[in-house]
Protein backbone atom coordinates (compact mmCIF):
# COMPACT_ATOMS: atom_id res chain seq x y z
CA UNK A 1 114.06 109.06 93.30
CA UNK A 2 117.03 107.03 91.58
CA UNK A 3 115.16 104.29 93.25
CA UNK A 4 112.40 104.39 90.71
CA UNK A 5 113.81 103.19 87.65
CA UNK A 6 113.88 100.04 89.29
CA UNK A 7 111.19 99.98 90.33
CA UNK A 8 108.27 96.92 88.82
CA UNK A 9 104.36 98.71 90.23
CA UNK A 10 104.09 100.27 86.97
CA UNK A 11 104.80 97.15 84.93
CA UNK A 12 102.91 94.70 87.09
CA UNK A 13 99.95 97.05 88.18
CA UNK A 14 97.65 96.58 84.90
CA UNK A 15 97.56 92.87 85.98
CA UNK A 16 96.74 93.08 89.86
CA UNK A 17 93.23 93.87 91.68
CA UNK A 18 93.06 97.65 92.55
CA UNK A 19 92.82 96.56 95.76
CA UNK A 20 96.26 94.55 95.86
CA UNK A 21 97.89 98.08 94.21
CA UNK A 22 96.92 100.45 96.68
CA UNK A 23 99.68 98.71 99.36
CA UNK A 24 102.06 99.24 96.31
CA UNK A 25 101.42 102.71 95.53
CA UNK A 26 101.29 103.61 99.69
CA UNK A 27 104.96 102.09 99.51
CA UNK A 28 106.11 104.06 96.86
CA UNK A 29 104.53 107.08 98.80
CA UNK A 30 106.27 106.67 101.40
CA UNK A 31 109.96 105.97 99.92
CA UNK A 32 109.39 108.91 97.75
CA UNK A 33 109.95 107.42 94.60
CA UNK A 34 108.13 109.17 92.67
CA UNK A 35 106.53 112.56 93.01
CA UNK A 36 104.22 112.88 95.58
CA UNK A 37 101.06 114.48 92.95
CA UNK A 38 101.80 111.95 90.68
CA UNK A 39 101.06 109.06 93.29
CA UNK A 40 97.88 111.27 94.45
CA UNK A 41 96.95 110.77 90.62
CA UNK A 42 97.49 107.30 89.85
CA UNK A 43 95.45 106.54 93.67
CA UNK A 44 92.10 109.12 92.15
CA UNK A 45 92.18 107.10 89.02
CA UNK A 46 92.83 103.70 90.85
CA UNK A 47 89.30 104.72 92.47
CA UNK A 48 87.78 105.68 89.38
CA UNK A 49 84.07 103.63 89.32
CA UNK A 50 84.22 102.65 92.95
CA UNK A 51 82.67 102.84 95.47
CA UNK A 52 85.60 104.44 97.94
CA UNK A 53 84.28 107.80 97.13
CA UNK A 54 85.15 109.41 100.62
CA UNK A 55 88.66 108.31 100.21
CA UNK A 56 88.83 109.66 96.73
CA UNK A 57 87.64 113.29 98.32
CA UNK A 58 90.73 112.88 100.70
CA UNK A 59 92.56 112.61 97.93
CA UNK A 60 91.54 114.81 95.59
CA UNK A 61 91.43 117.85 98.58
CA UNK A 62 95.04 116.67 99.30
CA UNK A 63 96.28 116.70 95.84
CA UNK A 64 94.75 120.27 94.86
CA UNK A 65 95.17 121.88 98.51
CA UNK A 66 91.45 122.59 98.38
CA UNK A 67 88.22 121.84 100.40
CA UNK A 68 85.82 122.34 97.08
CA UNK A 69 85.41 119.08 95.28
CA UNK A 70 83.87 118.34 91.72
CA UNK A 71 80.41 116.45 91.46
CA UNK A 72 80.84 113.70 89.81
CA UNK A 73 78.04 112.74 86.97
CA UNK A 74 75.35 110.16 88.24
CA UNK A 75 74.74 107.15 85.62
């Protein structure tokens, strides 16, 4: 994980498409530089109010090694 400190997703994230920062954050998945929940974490709240909600299930069972997943509230 030395690899990390230098590296620019979290600094140039805020100003990107979610859809152009999910290739970053698969990259940094699969180098390992940083720790695999905390990738799972920034990708659920990258699909926070969209519509990728099968994805986010993945995710979310993945993260918390569990098949029960929380309803979300219906606006």
């Amino acid at each position: 994980m030395a690899m990390a400190k230098y590296d620019l997703t979290p600094r140039i994230a805020s100003n990107l498409d979610r859809h152009l920062v999910f290739p970053l954050l698969e990259f940094a998945q699969e180098r390992q530089l940083y720790p695999y929940h905390q990738i799972l974490k920034a990708k659920i709240e990258l699909l926070n109010n969209t519509n990728m909600v099968d994805y986010a299930m993945d995710i979310h069972k993945s993260l918390y090694q569990t098949e029960v997943v929380p309803q979300g509230s219906r606006k």
